[in-house]
N, C-alpha and C. Protein backbone atom coordinates (compact mmCIF):
# COMPACT_ATOMS: atom_id res chain seq x y z
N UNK A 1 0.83 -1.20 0.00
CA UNK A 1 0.00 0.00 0.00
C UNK A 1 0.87 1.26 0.00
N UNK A 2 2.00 1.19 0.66
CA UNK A 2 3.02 2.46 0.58
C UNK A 2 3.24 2.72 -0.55
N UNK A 3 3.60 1.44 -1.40
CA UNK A 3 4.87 1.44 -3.07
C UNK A 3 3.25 2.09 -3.43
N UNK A 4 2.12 1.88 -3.57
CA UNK A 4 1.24 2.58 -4.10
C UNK A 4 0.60 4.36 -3.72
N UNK A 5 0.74 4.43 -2.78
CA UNK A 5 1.07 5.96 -1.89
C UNK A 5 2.11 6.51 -2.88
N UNK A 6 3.18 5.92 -2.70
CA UNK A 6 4.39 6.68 -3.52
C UNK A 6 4.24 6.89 -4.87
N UNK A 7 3.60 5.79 -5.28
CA UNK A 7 3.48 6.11 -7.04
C UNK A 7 2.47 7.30 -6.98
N UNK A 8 1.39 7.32 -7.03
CA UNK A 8 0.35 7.67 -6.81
C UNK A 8 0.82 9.59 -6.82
N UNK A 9 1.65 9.64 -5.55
CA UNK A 9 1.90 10.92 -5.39
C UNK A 9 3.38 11.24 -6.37
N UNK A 10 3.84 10.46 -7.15
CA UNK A 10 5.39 10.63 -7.97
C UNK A 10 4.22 11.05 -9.32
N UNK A 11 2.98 10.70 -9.39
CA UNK A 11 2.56 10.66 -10.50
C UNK A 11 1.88 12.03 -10.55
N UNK A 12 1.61 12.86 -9.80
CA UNK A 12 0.95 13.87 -9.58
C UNK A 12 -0.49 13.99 -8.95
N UNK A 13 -0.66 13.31 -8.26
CA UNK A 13 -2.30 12.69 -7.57
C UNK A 13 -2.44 13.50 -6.51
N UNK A 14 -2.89 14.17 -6.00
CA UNK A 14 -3.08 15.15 -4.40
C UNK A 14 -3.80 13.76 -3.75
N UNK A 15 -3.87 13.87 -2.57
CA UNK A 15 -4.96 13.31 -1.43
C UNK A 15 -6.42 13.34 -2.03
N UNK A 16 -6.80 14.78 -2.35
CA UNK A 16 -8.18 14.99 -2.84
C UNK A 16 -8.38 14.11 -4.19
N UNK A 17 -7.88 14.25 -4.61
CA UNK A 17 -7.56 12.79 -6.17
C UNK A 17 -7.45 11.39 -5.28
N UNK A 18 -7.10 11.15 -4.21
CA UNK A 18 -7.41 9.85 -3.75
C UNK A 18 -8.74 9.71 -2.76
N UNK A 19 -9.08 10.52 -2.43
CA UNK A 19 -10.22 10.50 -1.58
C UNK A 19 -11.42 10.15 -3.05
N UNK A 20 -11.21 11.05 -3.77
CA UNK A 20 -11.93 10.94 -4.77
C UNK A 20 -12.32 9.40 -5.75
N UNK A 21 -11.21 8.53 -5.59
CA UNK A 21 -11.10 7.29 -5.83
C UNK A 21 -12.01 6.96 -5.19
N UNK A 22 -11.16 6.55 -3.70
CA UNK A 22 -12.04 5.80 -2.85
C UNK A 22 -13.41 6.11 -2.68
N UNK A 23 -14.24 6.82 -2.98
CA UNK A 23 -15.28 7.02 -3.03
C UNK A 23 -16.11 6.55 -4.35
N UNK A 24 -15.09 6.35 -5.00
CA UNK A 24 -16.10 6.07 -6.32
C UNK A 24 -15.39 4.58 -6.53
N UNK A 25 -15.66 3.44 -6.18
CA UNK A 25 -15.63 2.00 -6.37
C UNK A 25 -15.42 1.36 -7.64
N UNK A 26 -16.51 2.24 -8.16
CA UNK A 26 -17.10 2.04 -9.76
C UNK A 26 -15.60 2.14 -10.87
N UNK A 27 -15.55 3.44 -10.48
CA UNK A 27 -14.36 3.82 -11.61
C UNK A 27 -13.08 2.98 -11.22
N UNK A 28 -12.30 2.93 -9.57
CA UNK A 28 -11.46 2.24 -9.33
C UNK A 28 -11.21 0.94 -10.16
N UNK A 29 -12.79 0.19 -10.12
CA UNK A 29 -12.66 -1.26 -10.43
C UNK A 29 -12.15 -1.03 -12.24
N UNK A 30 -12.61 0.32 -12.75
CA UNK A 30 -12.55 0.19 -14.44
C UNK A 30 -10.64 -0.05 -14.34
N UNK A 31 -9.59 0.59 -13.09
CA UNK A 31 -8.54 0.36 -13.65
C UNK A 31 -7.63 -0.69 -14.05
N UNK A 32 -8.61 -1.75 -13.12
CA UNK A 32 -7.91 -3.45 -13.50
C UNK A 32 -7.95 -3.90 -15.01
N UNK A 33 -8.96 -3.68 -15.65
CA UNK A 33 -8.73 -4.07 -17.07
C UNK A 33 -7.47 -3.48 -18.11
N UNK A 34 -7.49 -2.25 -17.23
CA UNK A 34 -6.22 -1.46 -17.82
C UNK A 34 -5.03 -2.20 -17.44
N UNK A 35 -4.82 -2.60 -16.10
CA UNK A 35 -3.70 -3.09 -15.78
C UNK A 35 -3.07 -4.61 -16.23
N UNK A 36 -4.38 -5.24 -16.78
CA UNK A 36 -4.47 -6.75 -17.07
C UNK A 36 -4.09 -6.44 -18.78
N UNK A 37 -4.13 -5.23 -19.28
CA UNK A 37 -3.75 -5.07 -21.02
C UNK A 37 -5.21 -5.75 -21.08
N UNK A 38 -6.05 -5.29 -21.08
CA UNK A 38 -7.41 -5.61 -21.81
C UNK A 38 -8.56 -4.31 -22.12
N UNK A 39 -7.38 -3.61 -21.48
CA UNK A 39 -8.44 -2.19 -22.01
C UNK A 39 -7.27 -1.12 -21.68
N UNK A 40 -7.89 0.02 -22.73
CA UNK A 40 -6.52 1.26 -22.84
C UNK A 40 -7.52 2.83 -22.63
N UNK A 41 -6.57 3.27 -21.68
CA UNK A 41 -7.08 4.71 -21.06
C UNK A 41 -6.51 5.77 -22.28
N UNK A 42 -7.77 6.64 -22.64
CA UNK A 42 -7.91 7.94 -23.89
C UNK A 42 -8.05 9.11 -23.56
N UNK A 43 -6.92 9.93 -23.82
CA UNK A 43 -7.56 10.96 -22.92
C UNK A 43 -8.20 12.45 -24.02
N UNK A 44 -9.35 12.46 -22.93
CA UNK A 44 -10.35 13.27 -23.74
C UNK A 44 -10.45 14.78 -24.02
N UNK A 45 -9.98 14.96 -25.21
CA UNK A 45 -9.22 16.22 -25.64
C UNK A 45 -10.49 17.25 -25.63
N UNK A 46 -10.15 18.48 -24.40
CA UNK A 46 -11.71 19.41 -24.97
C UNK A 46 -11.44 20.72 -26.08
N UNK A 47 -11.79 20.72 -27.09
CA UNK A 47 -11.70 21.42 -27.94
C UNK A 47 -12.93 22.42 -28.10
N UNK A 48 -12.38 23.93 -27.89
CA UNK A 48 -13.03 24.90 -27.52
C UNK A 48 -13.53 25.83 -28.90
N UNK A 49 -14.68 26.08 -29.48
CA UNK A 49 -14.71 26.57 -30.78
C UNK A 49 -14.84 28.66 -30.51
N UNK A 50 -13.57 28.89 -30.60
CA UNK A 50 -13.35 30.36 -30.52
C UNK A 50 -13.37 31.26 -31.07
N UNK A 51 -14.01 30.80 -32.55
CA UNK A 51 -14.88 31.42 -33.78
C UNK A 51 -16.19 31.76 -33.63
N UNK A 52 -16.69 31.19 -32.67
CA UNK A 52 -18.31 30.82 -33.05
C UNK A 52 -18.70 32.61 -32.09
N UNK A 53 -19.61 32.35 -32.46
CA UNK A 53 -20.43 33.82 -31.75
C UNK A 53 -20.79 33.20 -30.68
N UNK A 54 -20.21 35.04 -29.89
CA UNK A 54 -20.54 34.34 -28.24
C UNK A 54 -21.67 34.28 -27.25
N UNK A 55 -22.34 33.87 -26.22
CA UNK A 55 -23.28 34.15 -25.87
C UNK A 55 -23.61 35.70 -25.54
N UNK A 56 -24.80 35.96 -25.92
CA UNK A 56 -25.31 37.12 -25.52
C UNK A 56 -26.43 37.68 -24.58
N UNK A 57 -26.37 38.69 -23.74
CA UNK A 57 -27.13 38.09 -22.47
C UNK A 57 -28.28 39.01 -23.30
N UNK A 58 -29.53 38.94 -22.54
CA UNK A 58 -30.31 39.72 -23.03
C UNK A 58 -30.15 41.25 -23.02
N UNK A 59 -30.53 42.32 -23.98
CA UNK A 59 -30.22 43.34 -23.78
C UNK A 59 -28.93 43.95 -23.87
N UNK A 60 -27.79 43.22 -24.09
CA UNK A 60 -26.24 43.71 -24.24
C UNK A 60 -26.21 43.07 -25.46
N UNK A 61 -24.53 44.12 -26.53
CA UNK A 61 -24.76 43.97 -27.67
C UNK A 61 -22.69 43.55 -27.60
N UNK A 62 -22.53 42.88 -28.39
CA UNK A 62 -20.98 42.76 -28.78
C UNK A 62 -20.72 43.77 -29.46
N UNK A 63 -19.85 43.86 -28.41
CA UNK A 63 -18.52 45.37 -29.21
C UNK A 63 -17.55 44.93 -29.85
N UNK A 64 -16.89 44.02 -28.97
CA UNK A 64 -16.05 42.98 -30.00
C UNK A 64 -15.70 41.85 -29.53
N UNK A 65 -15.05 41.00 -30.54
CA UNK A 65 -14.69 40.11 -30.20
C UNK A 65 -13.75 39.24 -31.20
N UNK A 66 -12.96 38.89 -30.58
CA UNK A 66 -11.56 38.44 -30.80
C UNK A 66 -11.73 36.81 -31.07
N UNK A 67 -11.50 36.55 -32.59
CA UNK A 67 -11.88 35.18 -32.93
C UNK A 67 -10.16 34.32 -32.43
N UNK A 68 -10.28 33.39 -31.94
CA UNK A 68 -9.26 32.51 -31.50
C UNK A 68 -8.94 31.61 -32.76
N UNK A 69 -10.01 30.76 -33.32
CA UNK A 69 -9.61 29.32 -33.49
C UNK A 69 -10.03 27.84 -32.73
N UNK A 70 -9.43 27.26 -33.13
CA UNK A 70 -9.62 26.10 -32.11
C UNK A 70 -8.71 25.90 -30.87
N UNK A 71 -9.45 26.03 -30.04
CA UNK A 71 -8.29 25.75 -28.59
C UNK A 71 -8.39 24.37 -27.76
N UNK A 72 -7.35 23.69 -27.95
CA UNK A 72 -6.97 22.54 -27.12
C UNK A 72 -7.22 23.35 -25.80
N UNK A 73 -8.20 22.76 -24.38
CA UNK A 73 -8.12 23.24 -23.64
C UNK A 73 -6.83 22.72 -22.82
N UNK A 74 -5.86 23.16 -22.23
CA UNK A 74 -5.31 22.82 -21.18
C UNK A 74 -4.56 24.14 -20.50
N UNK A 75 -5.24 23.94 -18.86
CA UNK A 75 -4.86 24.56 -18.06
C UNK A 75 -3.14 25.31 -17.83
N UNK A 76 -2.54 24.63 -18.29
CA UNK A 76 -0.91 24.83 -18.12
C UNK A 76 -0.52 25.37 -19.18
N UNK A 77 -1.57 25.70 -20.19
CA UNK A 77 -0.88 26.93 -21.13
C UNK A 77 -2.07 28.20 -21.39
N UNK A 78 -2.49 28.28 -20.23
CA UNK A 78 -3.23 29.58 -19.54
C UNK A 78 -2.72 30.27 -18.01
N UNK A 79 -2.43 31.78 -18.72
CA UNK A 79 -2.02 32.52 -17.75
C UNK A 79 -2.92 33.00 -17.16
N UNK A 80 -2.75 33.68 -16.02
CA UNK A 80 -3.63 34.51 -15.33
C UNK A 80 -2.69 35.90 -15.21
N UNK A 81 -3.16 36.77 -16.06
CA UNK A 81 -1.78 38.20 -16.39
C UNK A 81 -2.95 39.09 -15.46
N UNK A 82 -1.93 39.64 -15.31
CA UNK A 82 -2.04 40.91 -14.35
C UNK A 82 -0.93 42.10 -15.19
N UNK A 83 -1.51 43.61 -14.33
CA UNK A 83 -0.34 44.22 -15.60
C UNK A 83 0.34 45.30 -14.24
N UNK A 84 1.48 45.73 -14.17
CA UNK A 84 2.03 46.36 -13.25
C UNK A 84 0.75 46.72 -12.15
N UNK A 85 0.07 48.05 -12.96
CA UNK A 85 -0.85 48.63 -11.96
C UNK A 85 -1.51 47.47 -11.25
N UNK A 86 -1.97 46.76 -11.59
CA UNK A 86 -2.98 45.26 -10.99
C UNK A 86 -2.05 45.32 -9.65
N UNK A 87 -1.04 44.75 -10.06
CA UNK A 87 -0.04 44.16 -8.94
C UNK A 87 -0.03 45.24 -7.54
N UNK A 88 0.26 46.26 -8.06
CA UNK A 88 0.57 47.45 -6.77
C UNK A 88 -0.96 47.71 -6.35
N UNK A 89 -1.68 48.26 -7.23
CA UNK A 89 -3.39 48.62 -6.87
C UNK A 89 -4.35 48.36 -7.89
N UNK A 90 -4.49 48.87 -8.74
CA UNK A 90 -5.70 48.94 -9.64
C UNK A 90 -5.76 49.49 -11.05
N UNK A 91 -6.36 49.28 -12.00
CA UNK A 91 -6.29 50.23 -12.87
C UNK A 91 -7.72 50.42 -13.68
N UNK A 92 -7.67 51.60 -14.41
CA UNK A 92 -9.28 51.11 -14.71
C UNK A 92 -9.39 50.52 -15.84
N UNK A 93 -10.83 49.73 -16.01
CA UNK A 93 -10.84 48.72 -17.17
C UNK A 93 -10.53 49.20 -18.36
N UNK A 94 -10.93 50.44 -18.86
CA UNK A 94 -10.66 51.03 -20.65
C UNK A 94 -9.01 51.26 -20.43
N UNK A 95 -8.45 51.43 -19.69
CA UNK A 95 -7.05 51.09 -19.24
C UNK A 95 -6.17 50.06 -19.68
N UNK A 96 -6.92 49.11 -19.20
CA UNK A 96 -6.42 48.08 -18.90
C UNK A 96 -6.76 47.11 -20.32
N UNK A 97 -7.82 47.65 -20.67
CA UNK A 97 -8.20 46.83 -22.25
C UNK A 97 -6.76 47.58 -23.07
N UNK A 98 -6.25 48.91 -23.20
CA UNK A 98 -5.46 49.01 -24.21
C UNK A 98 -3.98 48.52 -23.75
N UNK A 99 -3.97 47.81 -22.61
CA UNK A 99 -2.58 47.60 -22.55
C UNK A 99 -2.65 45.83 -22.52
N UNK A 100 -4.01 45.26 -23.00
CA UNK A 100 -4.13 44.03 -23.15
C UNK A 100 -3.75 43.46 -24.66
N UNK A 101 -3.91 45.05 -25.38
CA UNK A 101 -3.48 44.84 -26.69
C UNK A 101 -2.26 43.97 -27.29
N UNK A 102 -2.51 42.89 -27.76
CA UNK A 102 -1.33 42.30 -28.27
C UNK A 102 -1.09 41.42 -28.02
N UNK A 103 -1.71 40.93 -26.41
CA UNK A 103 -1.79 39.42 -25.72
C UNK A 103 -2.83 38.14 -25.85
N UNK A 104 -2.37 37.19 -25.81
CA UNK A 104 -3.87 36.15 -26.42
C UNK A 104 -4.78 35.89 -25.54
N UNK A 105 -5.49 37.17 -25.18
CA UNK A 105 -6.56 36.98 -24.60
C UNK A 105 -7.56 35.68 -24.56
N UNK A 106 -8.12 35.24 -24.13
CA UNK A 106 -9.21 34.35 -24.15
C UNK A 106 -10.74 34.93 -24.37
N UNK A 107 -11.41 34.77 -25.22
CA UNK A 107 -12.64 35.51 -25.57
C UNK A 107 -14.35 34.68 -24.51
N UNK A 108 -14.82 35.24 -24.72
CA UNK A 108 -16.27 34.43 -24.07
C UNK A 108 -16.44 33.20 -23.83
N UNK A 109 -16.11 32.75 -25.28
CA UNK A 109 -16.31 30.77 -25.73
C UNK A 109 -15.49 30.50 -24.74
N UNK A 110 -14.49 30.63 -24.58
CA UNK A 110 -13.97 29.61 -23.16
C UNK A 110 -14.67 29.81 -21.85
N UNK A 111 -14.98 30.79 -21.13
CA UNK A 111 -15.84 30.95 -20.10
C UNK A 111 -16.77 30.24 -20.20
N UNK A 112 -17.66 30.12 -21.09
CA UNK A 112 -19.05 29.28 -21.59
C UNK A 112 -18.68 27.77 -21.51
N UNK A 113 -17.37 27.52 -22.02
CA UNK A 113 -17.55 25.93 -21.89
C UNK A 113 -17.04 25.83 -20.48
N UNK A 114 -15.67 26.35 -20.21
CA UNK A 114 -15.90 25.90 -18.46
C UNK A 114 -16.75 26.12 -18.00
N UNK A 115 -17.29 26.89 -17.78
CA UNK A 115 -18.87 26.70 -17.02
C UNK A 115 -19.95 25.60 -17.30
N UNK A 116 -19.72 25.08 -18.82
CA UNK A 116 -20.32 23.70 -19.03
C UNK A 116 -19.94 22.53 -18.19
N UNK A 117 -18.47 22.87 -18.38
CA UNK A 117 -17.57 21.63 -17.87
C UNK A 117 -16.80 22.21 -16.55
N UNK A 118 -17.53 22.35 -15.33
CA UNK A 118 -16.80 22.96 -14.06
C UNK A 118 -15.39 22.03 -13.65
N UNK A 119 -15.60 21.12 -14.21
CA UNK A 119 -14.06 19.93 -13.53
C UNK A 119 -12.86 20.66 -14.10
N UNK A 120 -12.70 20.97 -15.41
CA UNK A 120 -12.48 21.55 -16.43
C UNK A 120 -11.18 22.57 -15.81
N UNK A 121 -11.67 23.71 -14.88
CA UNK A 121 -11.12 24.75 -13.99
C UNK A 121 -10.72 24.18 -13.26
N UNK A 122 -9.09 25.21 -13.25
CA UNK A 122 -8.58 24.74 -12.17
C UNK A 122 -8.72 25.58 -10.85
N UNK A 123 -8.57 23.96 -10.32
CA UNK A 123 -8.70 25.30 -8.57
C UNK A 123 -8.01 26.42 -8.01
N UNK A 124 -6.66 26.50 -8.62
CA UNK A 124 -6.40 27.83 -8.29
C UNK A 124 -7.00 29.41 -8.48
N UNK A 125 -8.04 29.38 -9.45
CA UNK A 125 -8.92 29.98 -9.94
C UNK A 125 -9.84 30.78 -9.08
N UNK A 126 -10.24 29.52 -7.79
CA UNK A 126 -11.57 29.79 -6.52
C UNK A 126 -11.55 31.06 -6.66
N UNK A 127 -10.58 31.59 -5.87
CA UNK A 127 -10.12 33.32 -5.43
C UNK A 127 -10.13 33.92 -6.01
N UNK A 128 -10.49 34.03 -7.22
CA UNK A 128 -9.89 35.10 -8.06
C UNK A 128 -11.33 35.44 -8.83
N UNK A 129 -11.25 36.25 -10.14
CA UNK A 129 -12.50 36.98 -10.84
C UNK A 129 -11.74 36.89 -12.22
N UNK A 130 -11.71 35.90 -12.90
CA UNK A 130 -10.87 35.69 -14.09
C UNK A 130 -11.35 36.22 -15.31
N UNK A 131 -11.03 37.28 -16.06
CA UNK A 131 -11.69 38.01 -16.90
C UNK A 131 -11.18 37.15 -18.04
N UNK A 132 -12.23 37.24 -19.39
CA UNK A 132 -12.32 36.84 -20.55
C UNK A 132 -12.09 38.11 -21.66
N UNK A 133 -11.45 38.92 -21.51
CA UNK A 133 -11.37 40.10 -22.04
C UNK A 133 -11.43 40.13 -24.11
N UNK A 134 -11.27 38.81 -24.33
CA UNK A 134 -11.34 38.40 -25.86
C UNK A 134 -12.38 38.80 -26.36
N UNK A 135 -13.43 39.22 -25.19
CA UNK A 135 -15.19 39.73 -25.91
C UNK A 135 -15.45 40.89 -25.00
N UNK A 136 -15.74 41.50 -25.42
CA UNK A 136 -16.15 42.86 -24.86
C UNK A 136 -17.61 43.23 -25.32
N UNK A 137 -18.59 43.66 -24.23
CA UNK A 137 -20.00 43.67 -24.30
C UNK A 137 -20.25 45.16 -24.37
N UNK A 138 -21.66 45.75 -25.09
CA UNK A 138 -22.15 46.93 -24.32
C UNK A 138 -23.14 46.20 -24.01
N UNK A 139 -23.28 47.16 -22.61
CA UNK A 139 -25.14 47.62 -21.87
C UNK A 139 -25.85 48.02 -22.54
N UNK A 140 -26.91 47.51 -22.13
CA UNK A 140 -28.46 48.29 -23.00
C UNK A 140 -27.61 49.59 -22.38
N UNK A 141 -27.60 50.21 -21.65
CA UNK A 141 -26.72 51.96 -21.16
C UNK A 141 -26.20 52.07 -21.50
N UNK A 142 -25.20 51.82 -22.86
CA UNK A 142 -24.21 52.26 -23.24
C UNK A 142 -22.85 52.10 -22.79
N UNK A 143 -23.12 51.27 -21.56
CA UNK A 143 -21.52 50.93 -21.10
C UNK A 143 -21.23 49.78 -21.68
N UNK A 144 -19.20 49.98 -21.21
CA UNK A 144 -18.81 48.75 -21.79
C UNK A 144 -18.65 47.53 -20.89
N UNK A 145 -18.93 46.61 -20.74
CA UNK A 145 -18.28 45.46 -20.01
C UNK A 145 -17.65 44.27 -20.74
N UNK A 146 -16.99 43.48 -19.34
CA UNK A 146 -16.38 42.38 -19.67
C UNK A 146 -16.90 40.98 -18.84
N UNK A 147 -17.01 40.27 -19.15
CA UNK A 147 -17.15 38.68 -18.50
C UNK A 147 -16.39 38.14 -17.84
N UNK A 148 -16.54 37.87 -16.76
CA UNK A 148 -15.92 36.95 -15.98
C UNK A 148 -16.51 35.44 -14.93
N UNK A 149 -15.56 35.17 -14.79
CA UNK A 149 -15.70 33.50 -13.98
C UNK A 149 -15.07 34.14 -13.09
N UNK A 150 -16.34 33.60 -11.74
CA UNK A 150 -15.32 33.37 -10.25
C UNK A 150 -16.40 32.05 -9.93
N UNK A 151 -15.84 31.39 -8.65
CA UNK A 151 -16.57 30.93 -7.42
C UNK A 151 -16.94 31.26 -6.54
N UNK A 152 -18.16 30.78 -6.55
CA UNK A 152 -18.76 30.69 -5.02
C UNK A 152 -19.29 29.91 -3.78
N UNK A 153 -20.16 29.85 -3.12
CA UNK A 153 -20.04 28.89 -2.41
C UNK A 153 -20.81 27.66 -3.26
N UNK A 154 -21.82 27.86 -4.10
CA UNK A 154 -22.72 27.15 -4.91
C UNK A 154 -21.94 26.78 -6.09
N UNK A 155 -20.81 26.90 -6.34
CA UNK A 155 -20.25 26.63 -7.50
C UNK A 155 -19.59 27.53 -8.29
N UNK A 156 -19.23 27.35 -9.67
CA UNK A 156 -18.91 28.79 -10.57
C UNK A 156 -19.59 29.41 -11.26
N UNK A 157 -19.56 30.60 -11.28
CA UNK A 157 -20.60 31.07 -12.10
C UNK A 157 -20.20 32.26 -12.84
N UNK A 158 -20.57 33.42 -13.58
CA UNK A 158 -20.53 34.13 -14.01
C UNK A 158 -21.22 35.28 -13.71
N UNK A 159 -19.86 36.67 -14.33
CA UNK A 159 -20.94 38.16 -14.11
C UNK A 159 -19.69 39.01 -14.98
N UNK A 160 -19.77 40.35 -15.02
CA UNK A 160 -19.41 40.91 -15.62
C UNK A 160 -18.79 42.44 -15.38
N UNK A 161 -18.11 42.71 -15.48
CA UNK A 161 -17.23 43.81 -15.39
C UNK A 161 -17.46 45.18 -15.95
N UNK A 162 -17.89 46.36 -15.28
CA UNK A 162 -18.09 47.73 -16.40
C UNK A 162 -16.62 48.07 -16.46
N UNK A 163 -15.97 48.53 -17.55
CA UNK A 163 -14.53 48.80 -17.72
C UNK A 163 -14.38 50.35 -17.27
N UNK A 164 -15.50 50.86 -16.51
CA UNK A 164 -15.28 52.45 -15.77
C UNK A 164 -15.27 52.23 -14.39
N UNK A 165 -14.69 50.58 -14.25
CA UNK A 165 -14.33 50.54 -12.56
C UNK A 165 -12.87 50.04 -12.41
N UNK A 166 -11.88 50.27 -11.20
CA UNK A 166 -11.06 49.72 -11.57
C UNK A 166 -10.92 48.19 -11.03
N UNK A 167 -9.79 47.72 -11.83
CA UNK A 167 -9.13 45.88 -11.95
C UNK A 167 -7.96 46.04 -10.85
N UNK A 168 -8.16 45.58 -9.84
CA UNK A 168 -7.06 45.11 -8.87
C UNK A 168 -6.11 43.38 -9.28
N UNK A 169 -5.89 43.18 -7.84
CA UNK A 169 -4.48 42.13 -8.52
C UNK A 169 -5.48 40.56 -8.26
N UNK A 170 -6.76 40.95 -7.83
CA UNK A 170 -7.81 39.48 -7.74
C UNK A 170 -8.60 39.51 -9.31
N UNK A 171 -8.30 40.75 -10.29
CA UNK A 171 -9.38 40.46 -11.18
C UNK A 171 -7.99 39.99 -12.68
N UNK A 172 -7.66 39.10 -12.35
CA UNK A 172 -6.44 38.69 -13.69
C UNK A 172 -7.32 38.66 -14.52
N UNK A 173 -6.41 38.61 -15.99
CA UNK A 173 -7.14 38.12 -17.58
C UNK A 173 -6.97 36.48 -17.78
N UNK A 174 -7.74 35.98 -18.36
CA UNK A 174 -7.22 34.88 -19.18
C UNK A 174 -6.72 34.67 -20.01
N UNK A 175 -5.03 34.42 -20.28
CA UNK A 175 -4.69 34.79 -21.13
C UNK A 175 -3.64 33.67 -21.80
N UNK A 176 -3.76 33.36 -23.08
CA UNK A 176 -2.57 31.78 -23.78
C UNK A 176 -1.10 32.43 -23.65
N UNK A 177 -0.48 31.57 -23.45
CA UNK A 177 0.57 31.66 -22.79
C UNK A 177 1.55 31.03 -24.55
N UNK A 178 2.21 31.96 -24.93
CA UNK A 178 2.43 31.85 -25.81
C UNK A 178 3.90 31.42 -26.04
């Protein structure tokens, strides 16, 4: 049981990844066929469509939006950028949109599918207010906003940003890490 402790954690597994086992019987038992060579583990690529038009809430209109492509999702080639001002205090959002210029933002479509797929996010995320700055909304008022993912106690969810407030060092961008 140790030599398995040790692998387990050499392999990158937290505790919460083993608690998570043991609780589920079901899936445990699927890994014996794997281990016997009678069945082979696939891993399931989420592919994010960053062309498509993004959701629109009622009453707000796209100002813009920044077509991606297809994005292999994976966590480890997404930043969470912050820009000097963030770090020390704040800056305000129409600010902070022109000095985003140039970076691979992440647009709406990814917010939308993690929120489909909550496993998806990573937990370092909880804390934070992760902006999607790739789409930029107006208000029926004429303002501009932006989208974001945080958590809460009910789960993740979504809301949105007027860019005439300012971005401290909890509201990062989502941004590909290039």
């Amino acid at each position: 049981m140790n030599q398995l402790a040790d692998a387990l954690e050499a392999a990158g597994y937290t505790p919460d990844d083993v608690t998570k086992l043991r609780s589920k019987p079901e899936t445990l038992k699927q890994f014996k066929p794997v281990l016997m060579g009678m069945a082979e583990v696939t891993i399931k690529t989420h592919v994010i469509d960053c062309d498509a038009d993004p959701y629109v809430p009622d009453n707000w209109n796209v100002e813009e939006h920044i077509k991606g492509g297809e994005l292999r999702w994976n966590p480890d080639e997404v930043e969470l950028w912050l820009c000097d001002e963030q770090k020390k205090d704040s800056i305000e959002g129409n600010k902070l949109r022109k000095k985003l210029k140039g970076q691979l933002v992440l647009n709406a479509n990814v917010l939308d599918y993690l929120l489909a797929n909550p496993k998806l996010i990573p937990e370092e995320w909880k804390n934070k207010a992760v902006f999607f700055w790739g789409t930029i909304y107006r208000y029926s008022s004429g303002d501009l906003s932006v989208r974001y993912l945080y958590w809460d106690d009910d789960g993740w969810d979504w809301s949105s940003g007027w860019l005439g407030r300012g971005f401290g060092d909890g509201d990062p961008a989502a941004v590909a890490c290039k």
